[in-house]
PDB file of N, CA and C in Angstrom:
ATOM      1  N   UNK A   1     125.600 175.166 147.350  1.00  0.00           N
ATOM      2  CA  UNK A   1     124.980 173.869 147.211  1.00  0.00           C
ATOM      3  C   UNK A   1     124.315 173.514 148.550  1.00  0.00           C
ATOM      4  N   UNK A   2     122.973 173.254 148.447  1.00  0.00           N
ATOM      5  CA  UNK A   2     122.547 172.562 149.901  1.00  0.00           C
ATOM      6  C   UNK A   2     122.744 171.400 150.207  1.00  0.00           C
ATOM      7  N   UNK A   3     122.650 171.271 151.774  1.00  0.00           N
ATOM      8  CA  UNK A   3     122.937 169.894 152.209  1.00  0.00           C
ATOM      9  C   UNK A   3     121.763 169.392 152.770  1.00  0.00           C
ATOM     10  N   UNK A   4     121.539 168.212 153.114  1.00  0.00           N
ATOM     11  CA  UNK A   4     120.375 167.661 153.943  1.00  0.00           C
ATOM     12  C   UNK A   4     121.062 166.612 154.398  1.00  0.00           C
ATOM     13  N   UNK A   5     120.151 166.862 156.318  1.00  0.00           N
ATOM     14  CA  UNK A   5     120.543 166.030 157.373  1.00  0.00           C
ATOM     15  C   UNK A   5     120.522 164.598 156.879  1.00  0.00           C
ATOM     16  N   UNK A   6     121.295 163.729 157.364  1.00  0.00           N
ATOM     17  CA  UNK A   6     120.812 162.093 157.283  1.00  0.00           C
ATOM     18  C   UNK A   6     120.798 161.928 158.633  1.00  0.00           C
ATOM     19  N   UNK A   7     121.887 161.944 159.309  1.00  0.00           N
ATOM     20  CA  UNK A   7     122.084 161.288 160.673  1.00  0.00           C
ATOM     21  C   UNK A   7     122.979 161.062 161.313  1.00  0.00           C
ATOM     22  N   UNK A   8     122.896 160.857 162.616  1.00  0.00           N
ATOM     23  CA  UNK A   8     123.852 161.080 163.626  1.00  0.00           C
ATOM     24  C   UNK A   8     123.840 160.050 164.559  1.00  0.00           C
ATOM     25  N   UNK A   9     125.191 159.844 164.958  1.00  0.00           N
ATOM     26  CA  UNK A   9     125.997 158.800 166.045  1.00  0.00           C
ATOM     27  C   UNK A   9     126.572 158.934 167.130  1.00  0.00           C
ATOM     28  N   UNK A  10     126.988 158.431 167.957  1.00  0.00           N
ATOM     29  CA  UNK A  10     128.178 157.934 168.747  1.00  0.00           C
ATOM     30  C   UNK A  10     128.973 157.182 168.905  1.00  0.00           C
ATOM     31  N   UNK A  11     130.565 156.798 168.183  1.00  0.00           N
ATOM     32  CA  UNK A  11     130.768 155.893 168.861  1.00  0.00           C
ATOM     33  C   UNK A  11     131.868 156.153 169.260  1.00  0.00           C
ATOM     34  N   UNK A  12     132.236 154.923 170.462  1.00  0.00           N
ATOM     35  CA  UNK A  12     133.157 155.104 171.881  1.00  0.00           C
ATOM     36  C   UNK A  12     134.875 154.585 171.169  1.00  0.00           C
ATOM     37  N   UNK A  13     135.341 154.475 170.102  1.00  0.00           N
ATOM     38  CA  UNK A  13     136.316 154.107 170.059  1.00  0.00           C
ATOM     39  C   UNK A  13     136.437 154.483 168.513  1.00  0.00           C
ATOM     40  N   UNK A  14     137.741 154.659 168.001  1.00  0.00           N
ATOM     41  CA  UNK A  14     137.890 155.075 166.569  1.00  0.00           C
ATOM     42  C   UNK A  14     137.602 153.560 165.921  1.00  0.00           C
ATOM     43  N   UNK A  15     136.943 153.718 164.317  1.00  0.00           N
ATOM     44  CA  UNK A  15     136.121 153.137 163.786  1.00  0.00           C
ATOM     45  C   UNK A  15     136.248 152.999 162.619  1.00  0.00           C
ATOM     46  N   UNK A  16     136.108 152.228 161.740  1.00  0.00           N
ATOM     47  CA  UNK A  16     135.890 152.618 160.133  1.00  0.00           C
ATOM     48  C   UNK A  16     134.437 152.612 160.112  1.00  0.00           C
ATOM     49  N   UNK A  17     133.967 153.660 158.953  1.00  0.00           N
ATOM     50  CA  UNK A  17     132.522 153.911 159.183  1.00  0.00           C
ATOM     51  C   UNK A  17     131.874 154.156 157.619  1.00  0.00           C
ATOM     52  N   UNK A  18     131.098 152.866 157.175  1.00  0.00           N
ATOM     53  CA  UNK A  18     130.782 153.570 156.090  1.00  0.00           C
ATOM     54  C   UNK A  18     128.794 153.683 156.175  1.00  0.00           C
ATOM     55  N   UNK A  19     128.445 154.919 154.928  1.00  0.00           N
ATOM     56  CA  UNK A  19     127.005 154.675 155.099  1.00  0.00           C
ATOM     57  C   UNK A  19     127.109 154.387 153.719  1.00  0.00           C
ATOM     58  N   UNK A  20     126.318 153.538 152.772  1.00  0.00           N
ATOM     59  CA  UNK A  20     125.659 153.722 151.988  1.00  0.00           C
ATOM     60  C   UNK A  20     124.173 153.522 151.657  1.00  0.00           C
ATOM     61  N   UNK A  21     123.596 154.352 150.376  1.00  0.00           N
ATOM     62  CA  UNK A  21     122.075 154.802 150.292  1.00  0.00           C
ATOM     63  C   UNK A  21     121.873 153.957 149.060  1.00  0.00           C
ATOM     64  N   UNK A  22     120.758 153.072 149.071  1.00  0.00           N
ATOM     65  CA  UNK A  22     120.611 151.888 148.455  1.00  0.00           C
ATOM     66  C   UNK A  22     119.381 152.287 148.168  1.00  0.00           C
ATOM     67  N   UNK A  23     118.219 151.977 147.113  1.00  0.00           N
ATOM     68  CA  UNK A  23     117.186 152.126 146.343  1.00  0.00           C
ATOM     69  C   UNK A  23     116.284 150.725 146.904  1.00  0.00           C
ATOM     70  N   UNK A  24     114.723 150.900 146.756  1.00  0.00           N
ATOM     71  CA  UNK A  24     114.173 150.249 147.489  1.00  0.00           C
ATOM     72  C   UNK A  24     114.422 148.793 147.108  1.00  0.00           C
ATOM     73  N   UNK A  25     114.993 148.626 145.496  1.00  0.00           N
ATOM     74  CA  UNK A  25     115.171 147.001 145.065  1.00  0.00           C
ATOM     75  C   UNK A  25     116.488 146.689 145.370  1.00  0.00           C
ATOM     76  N   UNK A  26     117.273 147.363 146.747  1.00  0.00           N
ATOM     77  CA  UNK A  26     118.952 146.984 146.845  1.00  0.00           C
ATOM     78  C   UNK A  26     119.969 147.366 145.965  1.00  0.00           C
ATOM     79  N   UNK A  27     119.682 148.416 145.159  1.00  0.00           N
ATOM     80  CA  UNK A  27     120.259 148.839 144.406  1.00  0.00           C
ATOM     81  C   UNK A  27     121.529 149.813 144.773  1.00  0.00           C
ATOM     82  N   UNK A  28     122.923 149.862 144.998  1.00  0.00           N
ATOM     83  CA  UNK A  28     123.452 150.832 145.677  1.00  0.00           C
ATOM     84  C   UNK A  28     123.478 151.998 144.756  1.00  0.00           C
ATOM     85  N   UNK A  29     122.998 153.103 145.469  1.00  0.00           N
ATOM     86  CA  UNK A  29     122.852 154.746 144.860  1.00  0.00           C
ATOM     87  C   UNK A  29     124.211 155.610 145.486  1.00  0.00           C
ATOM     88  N   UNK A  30     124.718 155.179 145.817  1.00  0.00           N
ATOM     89  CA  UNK A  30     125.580 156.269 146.791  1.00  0.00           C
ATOM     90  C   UNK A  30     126.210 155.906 147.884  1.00  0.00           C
ATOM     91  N   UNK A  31     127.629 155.788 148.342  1.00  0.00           N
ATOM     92  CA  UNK A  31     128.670 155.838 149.146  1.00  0.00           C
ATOM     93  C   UNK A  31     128.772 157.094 149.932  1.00  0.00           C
ATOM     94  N   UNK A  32     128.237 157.992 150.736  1.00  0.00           N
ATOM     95  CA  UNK A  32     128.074 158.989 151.427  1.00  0.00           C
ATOM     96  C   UNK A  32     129.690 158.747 152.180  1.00  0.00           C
ATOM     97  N   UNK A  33     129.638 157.969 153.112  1.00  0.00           N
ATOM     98  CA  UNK A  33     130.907 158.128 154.387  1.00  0.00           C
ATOM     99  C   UNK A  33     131.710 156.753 153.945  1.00  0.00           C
ATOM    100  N   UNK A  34     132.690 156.561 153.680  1.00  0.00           N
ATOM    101  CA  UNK A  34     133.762 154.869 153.841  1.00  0.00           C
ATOM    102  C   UNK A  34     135.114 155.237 154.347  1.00  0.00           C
ATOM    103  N   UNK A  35     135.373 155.889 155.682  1.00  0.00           N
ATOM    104  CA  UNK A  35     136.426 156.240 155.896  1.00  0.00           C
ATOM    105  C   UNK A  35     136.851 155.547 157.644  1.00  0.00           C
ATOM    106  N   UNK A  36     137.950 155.952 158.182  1.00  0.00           N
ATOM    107  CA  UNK A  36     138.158 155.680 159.589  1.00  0.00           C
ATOM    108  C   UNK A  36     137.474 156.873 160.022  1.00  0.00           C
ATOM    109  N   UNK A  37     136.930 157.036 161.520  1.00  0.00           N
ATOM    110  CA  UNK A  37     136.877 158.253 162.003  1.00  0.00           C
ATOM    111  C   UNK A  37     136.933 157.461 163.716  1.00  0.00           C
ATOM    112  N   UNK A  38     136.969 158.929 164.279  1.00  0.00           N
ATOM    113  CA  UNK A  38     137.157 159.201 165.837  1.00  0.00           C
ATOM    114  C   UNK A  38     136.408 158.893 166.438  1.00  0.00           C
ATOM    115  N   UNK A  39     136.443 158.734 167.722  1.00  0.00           N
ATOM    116  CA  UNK A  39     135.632 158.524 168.725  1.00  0.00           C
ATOM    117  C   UNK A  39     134.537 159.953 169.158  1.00  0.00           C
ATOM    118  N   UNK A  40     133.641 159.654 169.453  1.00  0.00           N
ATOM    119  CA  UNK A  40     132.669 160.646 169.955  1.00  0.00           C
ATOM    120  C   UNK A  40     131.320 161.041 168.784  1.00  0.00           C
ATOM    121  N   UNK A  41     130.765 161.992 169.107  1.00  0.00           N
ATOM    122  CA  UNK A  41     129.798 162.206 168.416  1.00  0.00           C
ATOM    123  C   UNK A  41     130.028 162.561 166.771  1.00  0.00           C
ATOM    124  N   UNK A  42     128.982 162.482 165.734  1.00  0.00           N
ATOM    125  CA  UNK A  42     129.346 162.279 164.471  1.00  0.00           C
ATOM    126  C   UNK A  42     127.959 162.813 163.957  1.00  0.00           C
ATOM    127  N   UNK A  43     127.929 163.424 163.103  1.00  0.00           N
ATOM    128  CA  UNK A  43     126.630 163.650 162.482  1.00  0.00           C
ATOM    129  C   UNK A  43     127.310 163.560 160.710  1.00  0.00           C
ATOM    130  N   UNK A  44     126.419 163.497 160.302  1.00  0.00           N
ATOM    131  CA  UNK A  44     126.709 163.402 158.223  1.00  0.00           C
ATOM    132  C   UNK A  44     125.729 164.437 157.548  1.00  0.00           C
ATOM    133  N   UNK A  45     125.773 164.624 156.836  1.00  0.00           N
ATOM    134  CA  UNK A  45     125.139 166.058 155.875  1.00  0.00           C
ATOM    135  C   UNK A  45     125.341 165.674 154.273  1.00  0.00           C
ATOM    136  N   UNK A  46     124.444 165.058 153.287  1.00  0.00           N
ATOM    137  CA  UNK A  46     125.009 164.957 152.260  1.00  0.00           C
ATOM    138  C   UNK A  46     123.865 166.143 150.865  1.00  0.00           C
ATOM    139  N   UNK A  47     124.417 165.843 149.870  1.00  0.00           N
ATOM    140  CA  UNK A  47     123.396 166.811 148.391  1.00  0.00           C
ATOM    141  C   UNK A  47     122.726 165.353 147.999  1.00  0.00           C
ATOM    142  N   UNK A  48     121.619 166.043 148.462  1.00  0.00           N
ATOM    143  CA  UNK A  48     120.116 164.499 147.580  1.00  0.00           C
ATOM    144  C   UNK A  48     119.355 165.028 146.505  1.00  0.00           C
ATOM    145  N   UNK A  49     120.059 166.454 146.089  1.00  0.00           N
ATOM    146  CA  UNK A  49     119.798 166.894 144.604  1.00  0.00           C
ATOM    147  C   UNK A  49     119.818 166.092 143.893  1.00  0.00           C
ATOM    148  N   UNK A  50     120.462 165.465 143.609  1.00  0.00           N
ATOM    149  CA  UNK A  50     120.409 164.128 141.887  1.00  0.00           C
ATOM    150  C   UNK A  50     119.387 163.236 142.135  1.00  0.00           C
ATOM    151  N   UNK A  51     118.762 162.894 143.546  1.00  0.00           N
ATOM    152  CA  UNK A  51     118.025 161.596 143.972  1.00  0.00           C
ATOM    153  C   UNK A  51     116.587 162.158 143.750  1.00  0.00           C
ATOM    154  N   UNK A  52     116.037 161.299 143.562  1.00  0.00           N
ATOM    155  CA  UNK A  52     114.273 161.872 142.947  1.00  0.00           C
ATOM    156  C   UNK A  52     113.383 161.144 144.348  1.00  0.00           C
ATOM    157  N   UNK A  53     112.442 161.829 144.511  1.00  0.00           N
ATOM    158  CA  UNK A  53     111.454 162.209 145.708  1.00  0.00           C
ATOM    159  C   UNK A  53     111.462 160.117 145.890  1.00  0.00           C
ATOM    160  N   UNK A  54     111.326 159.959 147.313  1.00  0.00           N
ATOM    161  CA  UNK A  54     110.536 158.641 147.266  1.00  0.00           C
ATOM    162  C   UNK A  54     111.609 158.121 148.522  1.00  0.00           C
ATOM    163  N   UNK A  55     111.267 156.436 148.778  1.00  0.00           N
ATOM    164  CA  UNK A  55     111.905 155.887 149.435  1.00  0.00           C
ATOM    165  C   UNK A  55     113.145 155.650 149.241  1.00  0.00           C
ATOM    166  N   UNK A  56     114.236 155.337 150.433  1.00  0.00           N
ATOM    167  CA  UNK A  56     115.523 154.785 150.116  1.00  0.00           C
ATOM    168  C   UNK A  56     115.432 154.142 151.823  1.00  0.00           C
ATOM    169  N   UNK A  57     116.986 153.546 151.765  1.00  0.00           N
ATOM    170  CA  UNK A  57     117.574 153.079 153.000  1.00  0.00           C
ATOM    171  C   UNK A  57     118.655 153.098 152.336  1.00  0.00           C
ATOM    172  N   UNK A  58     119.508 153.097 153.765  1.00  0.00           N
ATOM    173  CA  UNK A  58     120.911 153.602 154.415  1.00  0.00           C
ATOM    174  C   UNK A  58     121.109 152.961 155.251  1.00  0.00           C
ATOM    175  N   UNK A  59     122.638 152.367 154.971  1.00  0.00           N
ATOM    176  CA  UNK A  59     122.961 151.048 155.949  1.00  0.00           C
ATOM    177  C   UNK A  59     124.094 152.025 156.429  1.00  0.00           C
ATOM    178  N   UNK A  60     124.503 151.997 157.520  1.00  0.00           N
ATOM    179  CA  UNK A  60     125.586 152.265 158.755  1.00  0.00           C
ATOM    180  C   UNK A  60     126.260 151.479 159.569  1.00  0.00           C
ATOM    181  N   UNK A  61     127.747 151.517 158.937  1.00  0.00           N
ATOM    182  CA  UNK A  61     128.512 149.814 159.565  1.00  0.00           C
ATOM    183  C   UNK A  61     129.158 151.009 160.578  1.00  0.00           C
ATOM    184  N   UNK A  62     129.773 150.632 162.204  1.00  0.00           N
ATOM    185  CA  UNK A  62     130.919 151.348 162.794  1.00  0.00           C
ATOM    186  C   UNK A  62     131.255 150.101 163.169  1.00  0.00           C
ATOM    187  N   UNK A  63     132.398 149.974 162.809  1.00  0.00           N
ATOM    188  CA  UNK A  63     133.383 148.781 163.392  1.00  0.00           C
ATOM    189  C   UNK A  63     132.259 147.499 163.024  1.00  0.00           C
ATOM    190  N   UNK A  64     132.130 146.761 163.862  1.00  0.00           N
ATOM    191  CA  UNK A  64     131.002 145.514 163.773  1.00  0.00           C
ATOM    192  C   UNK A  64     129.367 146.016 164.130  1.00  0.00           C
ATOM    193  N   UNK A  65     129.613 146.976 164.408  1.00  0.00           N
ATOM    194  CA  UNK A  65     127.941 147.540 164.621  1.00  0.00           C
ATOM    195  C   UNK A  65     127.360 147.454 162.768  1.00  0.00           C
ATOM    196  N   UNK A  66     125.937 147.154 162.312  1.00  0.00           N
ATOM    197  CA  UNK A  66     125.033 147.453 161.512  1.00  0.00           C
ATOM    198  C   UNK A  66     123.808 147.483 161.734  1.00  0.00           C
ATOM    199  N   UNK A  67     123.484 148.910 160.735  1.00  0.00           N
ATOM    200  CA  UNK A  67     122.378 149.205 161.107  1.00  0.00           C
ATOM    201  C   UNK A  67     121.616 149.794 160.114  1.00  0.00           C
ATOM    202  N   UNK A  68     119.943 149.373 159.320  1.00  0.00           N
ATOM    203  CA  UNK A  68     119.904 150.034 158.519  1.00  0.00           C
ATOM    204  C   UNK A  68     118.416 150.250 158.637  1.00  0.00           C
ATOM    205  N   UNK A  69     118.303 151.886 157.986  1.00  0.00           N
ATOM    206  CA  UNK A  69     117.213 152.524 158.048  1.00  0.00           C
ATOM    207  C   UNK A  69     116.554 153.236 156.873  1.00  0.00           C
ATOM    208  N   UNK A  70     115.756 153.543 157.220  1.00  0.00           N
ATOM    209  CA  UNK A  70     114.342 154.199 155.954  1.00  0.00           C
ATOM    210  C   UNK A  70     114.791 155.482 155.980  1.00  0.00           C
ATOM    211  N   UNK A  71     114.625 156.090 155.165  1.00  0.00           N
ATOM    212  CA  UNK A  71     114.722 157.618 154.456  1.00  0.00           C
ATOM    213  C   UNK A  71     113.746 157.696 153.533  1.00  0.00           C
ATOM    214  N   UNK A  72     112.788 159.112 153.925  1.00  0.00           N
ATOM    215  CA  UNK A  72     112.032 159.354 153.119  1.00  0.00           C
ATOM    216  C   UNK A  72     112.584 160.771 152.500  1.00  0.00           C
ATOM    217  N   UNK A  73     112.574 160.720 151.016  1.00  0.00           N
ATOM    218  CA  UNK A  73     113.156 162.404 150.280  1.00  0.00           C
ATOM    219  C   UNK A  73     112.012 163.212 149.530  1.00  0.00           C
ATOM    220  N   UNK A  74     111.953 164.046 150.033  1.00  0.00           N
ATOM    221  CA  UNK A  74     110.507 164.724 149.471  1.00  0.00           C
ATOM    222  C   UNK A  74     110.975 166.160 148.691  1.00  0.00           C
ATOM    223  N   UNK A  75     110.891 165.986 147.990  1.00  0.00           N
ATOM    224  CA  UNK A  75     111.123 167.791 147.033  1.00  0.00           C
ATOM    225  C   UNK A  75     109.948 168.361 146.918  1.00  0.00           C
TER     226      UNK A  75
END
């Protein structure tokens, strides 16, 4: 099964960390990461096989940090 990059972090203290991938009308598509994790660097890798070509965004909570960004998926 292939994977494709999303993205990568740092953070300085253990965290709960979730991403999810939301459709351009706010629609949530997908829970990728909702777990605790460690301190230090972090990258994610998920299957965007089921997702059809086009825009999305991806929100990224660590602890009180948010942050959300554009993804473009092209087949």
């Amino acid at each position: 099964m292939k994977k494709d990059y999303l993205s990568s972090w740092q953070q300085p203290a253990e965290s709960k960390v979730t991403i999810i991938i939301y459709d351009l009308v706010g629609k949530e598509i997908k829970t990728i990461v909702d777990e605790v994790m460690s301190s230090g660097m972090h990258h994610i890798e998920f299957f965007a096989g089921l997702l059809t070509s086009g825009i999305y965004l991806y929100k990224i909570t660590v602890g009180n940090y948010i942050q959300t960004r554009k993804m473009i998926l092209l087949k």
